[in-house]
Protein backbone atom coordinates (compact mmCIF):
# COMPACT_ATOMS: atom_id res chain seq x y z
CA UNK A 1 -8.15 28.23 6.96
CA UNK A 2 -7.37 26.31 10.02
CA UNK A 3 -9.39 23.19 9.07
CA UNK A 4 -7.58 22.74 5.57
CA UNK A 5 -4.33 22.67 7.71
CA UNK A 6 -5.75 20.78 9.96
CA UNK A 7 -6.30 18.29 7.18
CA UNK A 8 -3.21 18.93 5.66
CA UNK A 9 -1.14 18.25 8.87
CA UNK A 10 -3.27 14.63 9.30
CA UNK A 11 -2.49 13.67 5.50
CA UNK A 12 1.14 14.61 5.72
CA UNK A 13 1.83 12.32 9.43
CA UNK A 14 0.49 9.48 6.89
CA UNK A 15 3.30 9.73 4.86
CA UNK A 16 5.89 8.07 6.56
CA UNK A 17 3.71 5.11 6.90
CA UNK A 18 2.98 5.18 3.44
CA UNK A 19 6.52 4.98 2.75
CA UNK A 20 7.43 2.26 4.96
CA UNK A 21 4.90 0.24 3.73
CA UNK A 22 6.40 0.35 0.59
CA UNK A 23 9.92 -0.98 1.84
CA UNK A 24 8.12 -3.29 3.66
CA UNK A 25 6.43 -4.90 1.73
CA UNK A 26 9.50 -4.92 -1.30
CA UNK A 27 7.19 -3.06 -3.94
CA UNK A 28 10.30 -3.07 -5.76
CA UNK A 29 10.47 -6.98 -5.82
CA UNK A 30 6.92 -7.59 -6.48
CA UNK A 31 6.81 -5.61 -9.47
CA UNK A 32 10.07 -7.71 -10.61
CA UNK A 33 8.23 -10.59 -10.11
CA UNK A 34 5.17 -9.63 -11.68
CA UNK A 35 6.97 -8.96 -14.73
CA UNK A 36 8.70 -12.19 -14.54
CA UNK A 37 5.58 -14.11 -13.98
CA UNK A 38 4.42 -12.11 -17.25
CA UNK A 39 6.94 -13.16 -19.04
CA UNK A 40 6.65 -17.12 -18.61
CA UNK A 41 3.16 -17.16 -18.99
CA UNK A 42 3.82 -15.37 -22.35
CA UNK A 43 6.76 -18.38 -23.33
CA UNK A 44 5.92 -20.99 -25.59
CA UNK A 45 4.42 -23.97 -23.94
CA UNK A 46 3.23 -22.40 -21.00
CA UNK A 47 -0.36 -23.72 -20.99
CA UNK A 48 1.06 -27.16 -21.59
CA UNK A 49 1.16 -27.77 -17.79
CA UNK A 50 -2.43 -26.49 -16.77
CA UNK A 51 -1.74 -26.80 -12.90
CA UNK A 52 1.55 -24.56 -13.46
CA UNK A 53 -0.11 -22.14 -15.65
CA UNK A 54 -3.08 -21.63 -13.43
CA UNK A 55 -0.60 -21.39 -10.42
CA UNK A 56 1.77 -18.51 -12.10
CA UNK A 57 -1.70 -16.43 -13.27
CA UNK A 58 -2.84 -16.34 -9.96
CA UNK A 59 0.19 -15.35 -8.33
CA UNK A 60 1.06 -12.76 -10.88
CA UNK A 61 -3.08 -11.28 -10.21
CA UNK A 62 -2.19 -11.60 -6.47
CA UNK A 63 1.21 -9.36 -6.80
CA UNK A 64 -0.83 -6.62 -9.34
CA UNK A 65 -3.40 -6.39 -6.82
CA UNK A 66 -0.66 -5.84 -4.27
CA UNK A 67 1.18 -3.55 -6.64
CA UNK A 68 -1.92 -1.62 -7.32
CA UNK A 69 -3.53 -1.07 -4.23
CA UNK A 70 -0.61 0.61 -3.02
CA UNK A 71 -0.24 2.78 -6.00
CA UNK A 72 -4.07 4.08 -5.71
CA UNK A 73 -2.90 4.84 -1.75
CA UNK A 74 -0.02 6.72 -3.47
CA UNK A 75 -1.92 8.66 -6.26
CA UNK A 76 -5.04 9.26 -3.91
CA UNK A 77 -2.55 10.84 -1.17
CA UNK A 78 -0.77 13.13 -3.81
CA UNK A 79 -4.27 14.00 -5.05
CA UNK A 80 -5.83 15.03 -1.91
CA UNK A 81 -2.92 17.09 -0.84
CA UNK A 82 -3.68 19.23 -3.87
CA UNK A 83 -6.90 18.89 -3.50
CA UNK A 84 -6.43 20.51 0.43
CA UNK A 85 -4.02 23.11 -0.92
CA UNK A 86 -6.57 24.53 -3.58
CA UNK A 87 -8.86 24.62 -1.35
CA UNK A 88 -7.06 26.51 1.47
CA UNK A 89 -5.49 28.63 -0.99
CA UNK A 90 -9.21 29.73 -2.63
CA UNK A 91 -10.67 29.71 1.10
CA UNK A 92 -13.62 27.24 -0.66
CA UNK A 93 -15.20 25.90 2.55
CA UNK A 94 -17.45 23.77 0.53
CA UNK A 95 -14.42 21.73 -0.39
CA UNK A 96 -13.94 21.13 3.66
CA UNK A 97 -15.65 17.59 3.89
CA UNK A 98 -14.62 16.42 0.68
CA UNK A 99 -11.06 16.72 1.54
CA UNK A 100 -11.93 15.69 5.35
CA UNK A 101 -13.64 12.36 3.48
CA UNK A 102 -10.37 11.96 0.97
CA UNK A 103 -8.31 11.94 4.09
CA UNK A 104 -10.43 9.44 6.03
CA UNK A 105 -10.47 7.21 2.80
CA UNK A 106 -6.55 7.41 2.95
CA UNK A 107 -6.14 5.97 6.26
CA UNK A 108 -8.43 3.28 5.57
CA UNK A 109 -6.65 2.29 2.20
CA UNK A 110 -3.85 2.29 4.33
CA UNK A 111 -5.25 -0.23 6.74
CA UNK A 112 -6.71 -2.53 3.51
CA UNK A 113 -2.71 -2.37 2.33
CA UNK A 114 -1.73 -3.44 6.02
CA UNK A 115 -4.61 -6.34 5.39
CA UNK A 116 -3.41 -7.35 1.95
CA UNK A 117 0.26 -7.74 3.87
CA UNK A 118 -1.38 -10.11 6.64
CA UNK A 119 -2.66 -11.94 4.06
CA UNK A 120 0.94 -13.22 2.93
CA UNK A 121 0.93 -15.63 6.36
CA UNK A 122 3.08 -12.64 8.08
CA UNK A 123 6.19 -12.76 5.77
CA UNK A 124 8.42 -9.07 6.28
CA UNK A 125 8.36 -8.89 2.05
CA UNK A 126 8.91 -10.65 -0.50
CA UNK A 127 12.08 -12.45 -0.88
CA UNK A 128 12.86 -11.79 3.13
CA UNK A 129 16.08 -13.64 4.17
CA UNK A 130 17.74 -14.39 7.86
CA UNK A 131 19.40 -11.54 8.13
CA UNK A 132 16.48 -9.01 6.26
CA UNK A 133 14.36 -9.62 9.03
CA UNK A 134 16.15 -8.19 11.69
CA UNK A 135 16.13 -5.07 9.50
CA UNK A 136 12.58 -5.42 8.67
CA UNK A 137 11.71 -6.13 12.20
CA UNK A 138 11.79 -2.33 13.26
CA UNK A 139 9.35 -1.59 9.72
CA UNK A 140 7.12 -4.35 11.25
CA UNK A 141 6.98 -3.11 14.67
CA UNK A 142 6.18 0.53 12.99
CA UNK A 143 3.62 -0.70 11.20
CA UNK A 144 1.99 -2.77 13.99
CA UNK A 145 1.62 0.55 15.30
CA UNK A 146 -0.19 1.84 12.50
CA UNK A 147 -2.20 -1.22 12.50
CA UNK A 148 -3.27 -0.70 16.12
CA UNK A 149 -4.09 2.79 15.64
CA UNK A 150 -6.24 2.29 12.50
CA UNK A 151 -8.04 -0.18 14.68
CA UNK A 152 -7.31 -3.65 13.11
CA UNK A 153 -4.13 -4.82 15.56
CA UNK A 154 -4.57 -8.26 14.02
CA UNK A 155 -3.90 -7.33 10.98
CA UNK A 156 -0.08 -6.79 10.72
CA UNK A 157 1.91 -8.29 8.30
């Protein structure tokens, strides 16, 4: 059915965003960190130094929330594009605005990610260097796109 691809078509030209936002915003280090966090709250000693303690908790909750917002965005996109190709494949038209509201739930988890990333006082990622930023520049020009299209310009990384 032409709306299913329709649908289809508009959850697959999210991908690419969905992938750069990954790189750019160094999922790979945050989960590093996360576990490293986890591991010194977990030493001996750790709650010695309250002000420490409290600051490495709520770092390590700010990096899972990171880490798992952008995880639901991936699960909920791999989920919907099944969802759309069941219900193309079965012609079940009564599946046509829950996958049309799946998709428009997508785009905005996108923009909360894009949000979350603003929120880190406009950093490229984690652990950004000199000469990482003029290869994250391009990513963050991308995704200012993506931010102006999904209607929240200001919120960029």
């Amino acid at each position: 059915m032409l709306q299913f691809e329709e649908l289809k078509l508009r959850l697959e030209n999210l991908l690419p965003d969905i992938q750069d936002l990954e790189t750019a915003m160094g999922l790979a280090h945050l989960k590093r960190e996360a576990e490293e966090l986890d591991q010194k709250a977990a030493a001996d000693g750790f709650w010695d130094d309250m002000e420490t303690a409290q600051k490495v908790t709520q770092r390590a909750a700010s990096l899972k929330s990171s880490i798992e917002a952008y995880e639901k965005l991936v699960s909920d996109y791999h989920d919907t594009m099944t969802l759309i190709e069941l219900a193309n494949e079965e012609q079940d038209d009564s599946l046509l605005e829950e996958c049309t509201t799946a998709v428009d739930n997508i785009a905005a988890h996108r923009g909360q990610c894009l949000e979350q990333r603003a929120d880190r006082g406009g950093s490229c990622h984690p652990g950004c260097r000199g000469s990482d930023r003029a290869e994250c520049g391009g990513r963050s020009q991308r995704l200012q796109l993506v931010a102006e299209e999904s209607g929240q310009p200001d919120q960029i990384w």
